[in-house]
Protein backbone atom coordinates (compact mmCIF):
# COMPACT_ATOMS: atom_id res chain seq x y z
CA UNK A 1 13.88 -21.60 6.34
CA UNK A 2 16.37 -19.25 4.47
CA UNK A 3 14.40 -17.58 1.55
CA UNK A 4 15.73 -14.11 1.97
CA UNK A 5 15.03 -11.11 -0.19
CA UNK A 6 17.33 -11.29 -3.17
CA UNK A 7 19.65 -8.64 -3.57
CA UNK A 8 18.43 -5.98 -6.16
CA UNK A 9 19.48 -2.62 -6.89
CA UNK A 10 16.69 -0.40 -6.81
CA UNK A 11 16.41 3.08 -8.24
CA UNK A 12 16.90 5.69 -5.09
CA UNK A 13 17.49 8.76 -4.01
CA UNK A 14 19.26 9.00 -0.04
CA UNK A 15 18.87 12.40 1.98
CA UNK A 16 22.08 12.58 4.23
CA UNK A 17 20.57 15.64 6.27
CA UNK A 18 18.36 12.86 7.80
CA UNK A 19 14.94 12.55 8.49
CA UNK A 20 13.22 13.02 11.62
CA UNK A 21 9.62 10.92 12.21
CA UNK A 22 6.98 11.77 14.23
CA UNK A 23 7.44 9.55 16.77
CA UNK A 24 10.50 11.66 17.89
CA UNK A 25 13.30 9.55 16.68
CA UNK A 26 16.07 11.22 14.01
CA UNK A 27 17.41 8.96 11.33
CA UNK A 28 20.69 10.25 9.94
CA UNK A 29 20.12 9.07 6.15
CA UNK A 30 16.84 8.65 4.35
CA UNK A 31 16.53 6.44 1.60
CA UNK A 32 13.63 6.54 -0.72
CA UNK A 33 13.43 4.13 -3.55
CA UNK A 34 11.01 4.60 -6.51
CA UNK A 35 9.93 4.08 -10.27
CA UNK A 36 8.99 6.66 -12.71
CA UNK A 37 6.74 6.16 -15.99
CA UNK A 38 6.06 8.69 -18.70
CA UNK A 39 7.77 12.30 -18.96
CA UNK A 40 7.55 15.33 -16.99
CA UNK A 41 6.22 18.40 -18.98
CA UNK A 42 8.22 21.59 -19.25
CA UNK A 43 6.07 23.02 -16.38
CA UNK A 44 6.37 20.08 -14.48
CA UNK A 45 2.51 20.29 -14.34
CA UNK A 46 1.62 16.67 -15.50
CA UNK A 47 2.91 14.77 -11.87
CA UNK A 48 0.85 11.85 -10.89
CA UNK A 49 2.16 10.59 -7.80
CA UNK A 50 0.65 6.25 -7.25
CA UNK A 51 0.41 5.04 -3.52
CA UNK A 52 0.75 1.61 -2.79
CA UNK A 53 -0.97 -0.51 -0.36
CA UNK A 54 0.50 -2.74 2.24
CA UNK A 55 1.98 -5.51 0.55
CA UNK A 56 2.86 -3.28 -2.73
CA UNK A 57 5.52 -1.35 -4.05
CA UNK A 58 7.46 0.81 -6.67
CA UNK A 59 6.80 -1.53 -9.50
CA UNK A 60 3.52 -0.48 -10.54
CA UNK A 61 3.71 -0.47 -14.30
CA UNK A 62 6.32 -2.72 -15.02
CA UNK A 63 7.78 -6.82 -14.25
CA UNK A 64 9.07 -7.12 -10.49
CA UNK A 65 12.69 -7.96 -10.55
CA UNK A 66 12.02 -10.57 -7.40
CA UNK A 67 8.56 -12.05 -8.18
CA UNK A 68 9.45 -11.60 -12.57
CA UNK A 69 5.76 -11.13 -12.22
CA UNK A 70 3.92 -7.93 -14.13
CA UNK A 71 3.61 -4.74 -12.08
CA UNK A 72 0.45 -4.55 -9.67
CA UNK A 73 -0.99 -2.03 -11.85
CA UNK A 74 -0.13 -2.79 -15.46
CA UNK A 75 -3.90 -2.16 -16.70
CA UNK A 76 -4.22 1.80 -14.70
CA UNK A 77 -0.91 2.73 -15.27
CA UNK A 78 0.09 2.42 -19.22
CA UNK A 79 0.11 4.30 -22.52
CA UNK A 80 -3.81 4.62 -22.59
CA UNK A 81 -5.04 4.02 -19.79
CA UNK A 82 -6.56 5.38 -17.02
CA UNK A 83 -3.40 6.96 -15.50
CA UNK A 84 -2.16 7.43 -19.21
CA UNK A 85 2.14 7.50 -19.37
CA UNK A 86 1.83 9.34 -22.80
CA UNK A 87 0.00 12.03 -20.61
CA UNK A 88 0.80 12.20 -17.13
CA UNK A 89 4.18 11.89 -15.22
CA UNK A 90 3.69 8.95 -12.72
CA UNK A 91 5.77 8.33 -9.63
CA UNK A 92 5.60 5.50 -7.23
CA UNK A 93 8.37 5.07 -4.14
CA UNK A 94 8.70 2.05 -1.69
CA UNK A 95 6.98 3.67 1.39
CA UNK A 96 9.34 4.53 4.59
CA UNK A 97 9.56 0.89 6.38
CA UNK A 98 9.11 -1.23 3.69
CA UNK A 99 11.55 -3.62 1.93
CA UNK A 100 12.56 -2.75 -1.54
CA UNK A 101 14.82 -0.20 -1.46
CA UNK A 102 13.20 2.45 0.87
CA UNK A 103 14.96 2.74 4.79
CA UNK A 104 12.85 0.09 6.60
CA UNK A 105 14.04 -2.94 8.86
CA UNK A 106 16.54 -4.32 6.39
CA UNK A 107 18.65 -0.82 6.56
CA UNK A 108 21.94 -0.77 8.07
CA UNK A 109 21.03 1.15 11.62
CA UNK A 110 22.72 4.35 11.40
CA UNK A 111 23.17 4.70 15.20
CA UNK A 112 25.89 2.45 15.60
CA UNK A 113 29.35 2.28 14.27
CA UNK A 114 28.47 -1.74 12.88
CA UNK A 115 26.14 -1.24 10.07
CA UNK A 116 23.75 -3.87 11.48
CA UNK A 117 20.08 -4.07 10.77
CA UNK A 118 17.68 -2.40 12.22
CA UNK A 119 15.03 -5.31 12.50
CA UNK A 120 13.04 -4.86 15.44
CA UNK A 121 14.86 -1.92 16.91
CA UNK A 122 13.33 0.26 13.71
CA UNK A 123 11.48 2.85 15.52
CA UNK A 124 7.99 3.41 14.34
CA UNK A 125 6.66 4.83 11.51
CA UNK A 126 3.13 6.30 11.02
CA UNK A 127 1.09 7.13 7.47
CA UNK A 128 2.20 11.00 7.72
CA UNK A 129 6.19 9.51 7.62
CA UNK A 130 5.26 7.73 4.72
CA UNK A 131 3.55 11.07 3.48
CA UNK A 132 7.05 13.45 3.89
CA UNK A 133 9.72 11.00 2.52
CA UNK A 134 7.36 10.95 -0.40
CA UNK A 135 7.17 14.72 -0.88
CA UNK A 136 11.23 14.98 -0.53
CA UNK A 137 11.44 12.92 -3.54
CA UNK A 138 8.84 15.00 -5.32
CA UNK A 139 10.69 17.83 -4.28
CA UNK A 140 14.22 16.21 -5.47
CA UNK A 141 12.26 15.46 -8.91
CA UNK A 142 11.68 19.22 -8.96
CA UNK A 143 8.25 18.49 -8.82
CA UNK A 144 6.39 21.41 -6.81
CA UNK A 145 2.94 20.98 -7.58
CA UNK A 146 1.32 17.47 -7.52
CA UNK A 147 -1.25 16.90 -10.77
CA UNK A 148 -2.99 14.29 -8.62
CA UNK A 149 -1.99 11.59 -5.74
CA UNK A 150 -3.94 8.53 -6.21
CA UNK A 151 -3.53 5.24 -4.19
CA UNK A 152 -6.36 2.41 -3.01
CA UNK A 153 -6.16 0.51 0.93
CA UNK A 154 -3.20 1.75 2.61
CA UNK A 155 -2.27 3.80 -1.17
CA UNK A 156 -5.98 6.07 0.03
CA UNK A 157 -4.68 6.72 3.83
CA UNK A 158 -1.89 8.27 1.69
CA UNK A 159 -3.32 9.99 -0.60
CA UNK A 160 -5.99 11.67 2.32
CA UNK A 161 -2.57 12.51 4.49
CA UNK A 162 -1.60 14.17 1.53
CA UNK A 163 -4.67 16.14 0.84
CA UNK A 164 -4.85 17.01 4.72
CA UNK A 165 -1.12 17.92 5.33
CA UNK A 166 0.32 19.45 1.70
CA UNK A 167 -2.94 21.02 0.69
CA UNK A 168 -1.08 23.52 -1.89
CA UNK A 169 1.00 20.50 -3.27
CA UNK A 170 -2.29 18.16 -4.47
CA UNK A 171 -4.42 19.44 -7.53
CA UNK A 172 -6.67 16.25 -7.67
CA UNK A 173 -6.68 13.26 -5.02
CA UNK A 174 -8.13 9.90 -5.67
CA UNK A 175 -8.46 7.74 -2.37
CA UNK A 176 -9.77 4.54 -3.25
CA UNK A 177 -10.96 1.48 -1.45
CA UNK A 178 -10.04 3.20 1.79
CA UNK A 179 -10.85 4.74 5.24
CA UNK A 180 -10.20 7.89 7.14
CA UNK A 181 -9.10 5.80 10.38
CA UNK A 182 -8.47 1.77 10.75
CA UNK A 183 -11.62 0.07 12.78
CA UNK A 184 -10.61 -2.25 15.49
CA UNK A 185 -11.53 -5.29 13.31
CA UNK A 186 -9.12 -4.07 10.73
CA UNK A 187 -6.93 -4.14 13.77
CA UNK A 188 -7.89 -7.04 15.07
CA UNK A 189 -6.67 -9.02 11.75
CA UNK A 190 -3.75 -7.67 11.22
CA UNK A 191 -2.42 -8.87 15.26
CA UNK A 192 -3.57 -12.09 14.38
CA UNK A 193 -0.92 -12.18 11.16
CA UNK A 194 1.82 -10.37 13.56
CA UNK A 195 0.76 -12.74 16.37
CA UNK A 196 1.90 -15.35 13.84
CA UNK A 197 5.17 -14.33 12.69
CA UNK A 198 6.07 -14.03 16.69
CA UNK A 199 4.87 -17.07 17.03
CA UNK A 200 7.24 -18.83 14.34
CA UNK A 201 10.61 -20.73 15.70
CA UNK A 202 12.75 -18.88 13.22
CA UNK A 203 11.27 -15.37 14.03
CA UNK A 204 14.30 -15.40 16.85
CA UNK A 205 13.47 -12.75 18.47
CA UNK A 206 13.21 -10.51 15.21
CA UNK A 207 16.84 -10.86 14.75
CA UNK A 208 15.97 -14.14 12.13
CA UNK A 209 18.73 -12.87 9.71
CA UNK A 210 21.69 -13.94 11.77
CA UNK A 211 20.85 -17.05 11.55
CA UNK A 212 20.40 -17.54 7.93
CA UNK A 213 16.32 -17.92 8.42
CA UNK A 214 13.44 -16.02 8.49
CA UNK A 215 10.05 -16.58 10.37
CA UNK A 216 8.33 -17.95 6.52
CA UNK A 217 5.43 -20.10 8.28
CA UNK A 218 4.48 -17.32 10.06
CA UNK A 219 4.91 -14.73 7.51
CA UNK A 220 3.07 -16.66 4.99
CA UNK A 221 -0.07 -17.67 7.37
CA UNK A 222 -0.33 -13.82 8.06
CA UNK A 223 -0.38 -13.46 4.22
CA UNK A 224 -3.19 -15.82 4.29
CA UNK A 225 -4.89 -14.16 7.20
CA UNK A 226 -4.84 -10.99 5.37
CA UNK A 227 -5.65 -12.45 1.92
CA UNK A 228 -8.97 -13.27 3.46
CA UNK A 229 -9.90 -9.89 4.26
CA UNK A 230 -8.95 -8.49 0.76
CA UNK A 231 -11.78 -11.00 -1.11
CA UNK A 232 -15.59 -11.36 -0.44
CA UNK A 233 -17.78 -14.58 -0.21
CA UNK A 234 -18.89 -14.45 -3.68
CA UNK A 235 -15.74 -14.21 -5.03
CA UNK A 236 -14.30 -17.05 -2.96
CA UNK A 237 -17.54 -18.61 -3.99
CA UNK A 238 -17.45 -18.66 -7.58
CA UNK A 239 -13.85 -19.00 -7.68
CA UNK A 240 -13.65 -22.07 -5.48
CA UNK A 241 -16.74 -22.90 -3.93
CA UNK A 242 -16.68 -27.11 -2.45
CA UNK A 243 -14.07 -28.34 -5.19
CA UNK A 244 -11.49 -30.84 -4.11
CA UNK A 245 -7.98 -31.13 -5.57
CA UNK A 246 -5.24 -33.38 -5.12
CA UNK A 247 -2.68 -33.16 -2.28
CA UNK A 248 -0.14 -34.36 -0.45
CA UNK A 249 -0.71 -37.22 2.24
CA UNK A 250 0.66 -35.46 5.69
CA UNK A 251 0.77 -37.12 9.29
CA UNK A 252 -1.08 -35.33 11.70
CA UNK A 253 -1.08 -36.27 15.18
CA UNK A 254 -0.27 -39.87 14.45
CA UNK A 255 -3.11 -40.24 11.53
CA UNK A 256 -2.72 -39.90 7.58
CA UNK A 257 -4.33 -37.07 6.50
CA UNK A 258 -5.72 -38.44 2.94
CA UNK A 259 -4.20 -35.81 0.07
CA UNK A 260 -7.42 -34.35 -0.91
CA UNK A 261 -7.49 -30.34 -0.19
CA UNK A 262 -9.70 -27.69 -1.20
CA UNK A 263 -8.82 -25.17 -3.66
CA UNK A 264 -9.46 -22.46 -1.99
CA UNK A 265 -7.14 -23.84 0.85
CA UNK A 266 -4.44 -24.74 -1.91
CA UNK A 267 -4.84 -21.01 -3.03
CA UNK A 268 -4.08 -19.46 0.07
CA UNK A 269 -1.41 -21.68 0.49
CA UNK A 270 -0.28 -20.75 -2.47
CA UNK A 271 0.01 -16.85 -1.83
CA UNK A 272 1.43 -17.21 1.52
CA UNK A 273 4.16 -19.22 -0.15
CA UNK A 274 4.81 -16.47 -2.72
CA UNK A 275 4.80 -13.49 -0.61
CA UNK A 276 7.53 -14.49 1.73
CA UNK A 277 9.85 -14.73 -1.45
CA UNK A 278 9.36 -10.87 -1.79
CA UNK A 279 8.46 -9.22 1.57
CA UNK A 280 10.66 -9.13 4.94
CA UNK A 281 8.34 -10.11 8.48
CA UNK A 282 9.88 -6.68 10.18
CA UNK A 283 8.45 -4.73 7.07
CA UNK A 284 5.22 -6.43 7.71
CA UNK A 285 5.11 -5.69 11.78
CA UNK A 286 6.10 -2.15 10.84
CA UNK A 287 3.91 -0.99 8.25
CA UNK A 288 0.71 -2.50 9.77
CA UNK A 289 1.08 -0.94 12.60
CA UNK A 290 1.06 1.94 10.91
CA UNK A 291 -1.85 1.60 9.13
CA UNK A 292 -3.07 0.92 12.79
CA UNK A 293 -2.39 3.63 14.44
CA UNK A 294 -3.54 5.78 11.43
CA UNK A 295 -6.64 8.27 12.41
CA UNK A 296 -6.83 11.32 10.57
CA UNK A 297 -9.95 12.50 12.67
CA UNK A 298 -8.51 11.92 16.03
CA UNK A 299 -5.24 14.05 14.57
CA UNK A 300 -8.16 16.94 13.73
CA UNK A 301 -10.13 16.82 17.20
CA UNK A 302 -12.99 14.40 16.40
CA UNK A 303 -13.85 16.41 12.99
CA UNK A 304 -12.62 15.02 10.20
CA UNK A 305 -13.63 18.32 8.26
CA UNK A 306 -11.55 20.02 9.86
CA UNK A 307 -8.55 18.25 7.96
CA UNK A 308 -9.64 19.80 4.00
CA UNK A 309 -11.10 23.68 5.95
CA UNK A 310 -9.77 25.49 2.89
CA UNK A 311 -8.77 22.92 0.99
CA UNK A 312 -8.79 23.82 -2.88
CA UNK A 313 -7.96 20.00 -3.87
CA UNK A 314 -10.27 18.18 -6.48
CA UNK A 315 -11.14 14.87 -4.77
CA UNK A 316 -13.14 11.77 -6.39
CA UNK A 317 -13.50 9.27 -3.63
CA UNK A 318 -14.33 5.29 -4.78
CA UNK A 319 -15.34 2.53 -3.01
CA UNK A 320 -16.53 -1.18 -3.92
CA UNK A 321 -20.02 -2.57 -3.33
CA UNK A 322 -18.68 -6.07 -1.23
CA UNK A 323 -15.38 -4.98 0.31
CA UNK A 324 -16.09 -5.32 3.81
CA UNK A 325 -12.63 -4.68 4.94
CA UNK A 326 -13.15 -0.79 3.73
CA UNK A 327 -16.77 -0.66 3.19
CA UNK A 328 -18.60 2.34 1.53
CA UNK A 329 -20.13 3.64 4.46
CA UNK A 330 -16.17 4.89 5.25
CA UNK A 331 -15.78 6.61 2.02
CA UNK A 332 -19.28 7.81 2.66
CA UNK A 333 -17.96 9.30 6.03
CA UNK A 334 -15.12 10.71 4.37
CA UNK A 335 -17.21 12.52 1.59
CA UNK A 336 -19.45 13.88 3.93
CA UNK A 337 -16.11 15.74 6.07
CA UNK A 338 -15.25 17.04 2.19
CA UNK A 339 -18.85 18.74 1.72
CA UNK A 340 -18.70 19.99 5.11
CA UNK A 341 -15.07 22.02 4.85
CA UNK A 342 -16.94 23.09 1.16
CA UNK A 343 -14.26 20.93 -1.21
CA UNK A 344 -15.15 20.01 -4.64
CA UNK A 345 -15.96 16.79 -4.23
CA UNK A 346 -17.34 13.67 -5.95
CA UNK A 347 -18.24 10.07 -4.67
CA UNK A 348 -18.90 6.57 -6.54
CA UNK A 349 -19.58 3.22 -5.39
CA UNK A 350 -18.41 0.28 -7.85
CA UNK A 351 -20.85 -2.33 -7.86
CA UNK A 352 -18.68 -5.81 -7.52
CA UNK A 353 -18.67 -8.71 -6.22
CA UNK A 354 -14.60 -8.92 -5.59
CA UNK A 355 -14.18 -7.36 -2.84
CA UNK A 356 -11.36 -5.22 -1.39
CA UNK A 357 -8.99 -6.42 -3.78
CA UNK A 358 -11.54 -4.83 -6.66
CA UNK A 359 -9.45 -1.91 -7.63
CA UNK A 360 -5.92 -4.03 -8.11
CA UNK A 361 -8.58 -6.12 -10.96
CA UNK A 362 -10.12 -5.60 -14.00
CA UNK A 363 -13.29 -3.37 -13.27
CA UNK A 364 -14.21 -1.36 -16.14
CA UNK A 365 -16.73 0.37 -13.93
CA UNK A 366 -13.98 1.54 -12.18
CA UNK A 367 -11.45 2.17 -14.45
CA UNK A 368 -14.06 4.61 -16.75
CA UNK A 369 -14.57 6.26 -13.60
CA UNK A 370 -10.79 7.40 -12.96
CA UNK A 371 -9.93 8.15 -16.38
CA UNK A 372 -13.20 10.46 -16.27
CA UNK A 373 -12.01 12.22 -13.56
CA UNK A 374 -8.27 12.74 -14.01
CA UNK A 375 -8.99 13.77 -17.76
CA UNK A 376 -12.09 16.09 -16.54
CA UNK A 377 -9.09 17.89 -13.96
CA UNK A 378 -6.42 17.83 -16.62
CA UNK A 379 -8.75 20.05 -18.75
CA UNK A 380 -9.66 22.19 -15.96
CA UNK A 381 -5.82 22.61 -15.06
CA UNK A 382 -4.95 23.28 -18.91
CA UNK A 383 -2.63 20.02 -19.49
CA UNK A 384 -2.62 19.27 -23.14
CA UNK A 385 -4.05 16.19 -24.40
């Protein structure tokens, strides 16, 4: 099935003294590509920097130019709102490995005089990559200071890289919806969605492009997979409970499968379909891995305090009452590190019944909650109103 990323010009910034990752391997030209909303201050003092989780990107505030669809984040990230663009300065990149712009799989390798793809040859990338390609664009912005780093999911391993690694760069950090290490079941669903994209005919071997094709069935049923995990059973519940819609007849082993389907079974459908219009598979292998292997308290010796010792960031951690793919007890864990190494801390659970997925929706709860604490730090850092 050819349904290949369109080509789009994304806003970028490339680093031709290279880049060198943790895992030991030198690329000779970083890309980084990114959105910005708002206006920097004189001071450059007013920096919000938005992490985005696994399947996200750039286009946080504004219509996709694959999907035409509004950005991810349209009612945070807005005139007014709770990351306020007539206030605040708000940056977003394409994370190292990913597919819209940033060096990922679908770079031209830079090891070899034909500017191939990387695909599967890509060497791994880990959270605290991410982290540094971010801060050389902050950096290149002329940005030395961060006002805040907020991100939810994979956005909130970010963000607490961030507060662990640049210390002196983060005023105020908002993880959200997120964990201080991925739990083997977290692990355990995303091989079942890579398991699935190997597992596709036109996968080839991961080198699906020179063929015209790319491994769609599989991508899309690890879409599904994962799409799971983001809701909870009340809001598959009330959303879609029993109900029967209309299908298509299919022939299954010989037997007509009558076209009744559930909805809930025509929804997932529905977002595999649309996701493999806007994400590559060798993206997807790359960056869940490294929300894998992501685990900041191994990294600090079994003590996750021992990450913020010092620390002098304002943090304000939130978690949802039913997601069960980042449950509260993990913020919990995380907040309890932060009183430990003495950081000025605060914690809040959301009570709702959407699950994972909560913070990317329309929770007032939560959205009172952020603009109470980023407008609570503005004042104590002396941005004007």
């Amino acid at each position: 099935m050819d349904t290949a990323l369109p080509p789009v010009n994304h806003q970028h910034v490339a680093f031709d003294d290279g880049f060198v990752l943790e895992c030991g391997v030198a690329l000779k030209r970083l890309v980084v590509a990114y959105r910005t909303y708002g206006r920097l201050n004189a001071d450059r003092s007013n920096a919000v920097l938005v992490c985005h989780a696994l399947t996200g990107d750039q286009y946080v505030a504004e219509t996709h130019p694959v999907t035409g669809k509004p950005g991810w984040w349209e009612m945070v990230v807005a005139p007014g709102a709770p990351i306020d663009t007539d206030r605040y300065f708000v940056i977003c990149a394409n994370v190292l490995g990913g597919c819209m712009g940033s060096t990922g799989p679908l770079s031209p390798r830079d090891d070899q005089e034909v500017a191939t793809p990387w695909g599967t040859d890509f060497p791994p990338v880990s959270i605290g990559d991410m982290v540094r390609a971010q801060k050389r664009l902050v950096e290149h912005l002329g940005i030395t200071r961060l006002f805040a780093v907020v991100g939810g999911s994979m956005g909130g391993m970010q963000v607490l890289e961030w507060a662990a690694t640049f210390p002196e760069m983060v005023f105020a950090a908002v993880p959200v919806a997120t964990a201080a290490y991925h739990t083997a079941q977290n692990i355990a669903f995303h091989e079942v969605g890579r398991q699935a994209i190997l597992a596709d005919p036109d996968w080839q071997g991961g080198r699906y492009w020179e063929s015209g094709r790319i491994p769609a069935r599989g991508l899309a049923v690890a879409r599904m997979a994962a799409h799971i995990t983001y809701l909870s059973e009340e809001a598959l519940s009330r959303k879609f409970g029993r109900r029967l819609r209309p299908g298509p007849n299919l022939a299954h082993g010989g037997l007509t499968m009558f076209g009744e389907m559930f909805e809930v079974e025509s929804y997932l459908q529905y977002q595999g379909s649309t996701f493999v219009q806007r994400f590559d598979a060798n993206s997807y292998l790359t960056i869940t891995r490294a929300m894998d292997q992501f685990d900041l308290i191994a990294e600090h010796g079994g003590d996750l305090s021992r990450a913020f010792a010092g620390t002098r960031t304002r943090f304000c951690l939130v978690s949802f009452s039913s997601d069960w793919l980042f449950p509260t007890a993990q913020s919990r864990a995380i907040a309890r590190a932060l009183n430990r190494a003495a950081a000025n801390v605060s914690f809040v659970e959301i009570t709702s019944d959407k699950g994972h997925d909560a913070f990317l929706l329309d929770e007032p709860d939560f959205h009172r909650t952020l603009a109470g604490f980023l407008g609570g730090c503005a004042e104590h850092a002396g941005l004007p109103a």
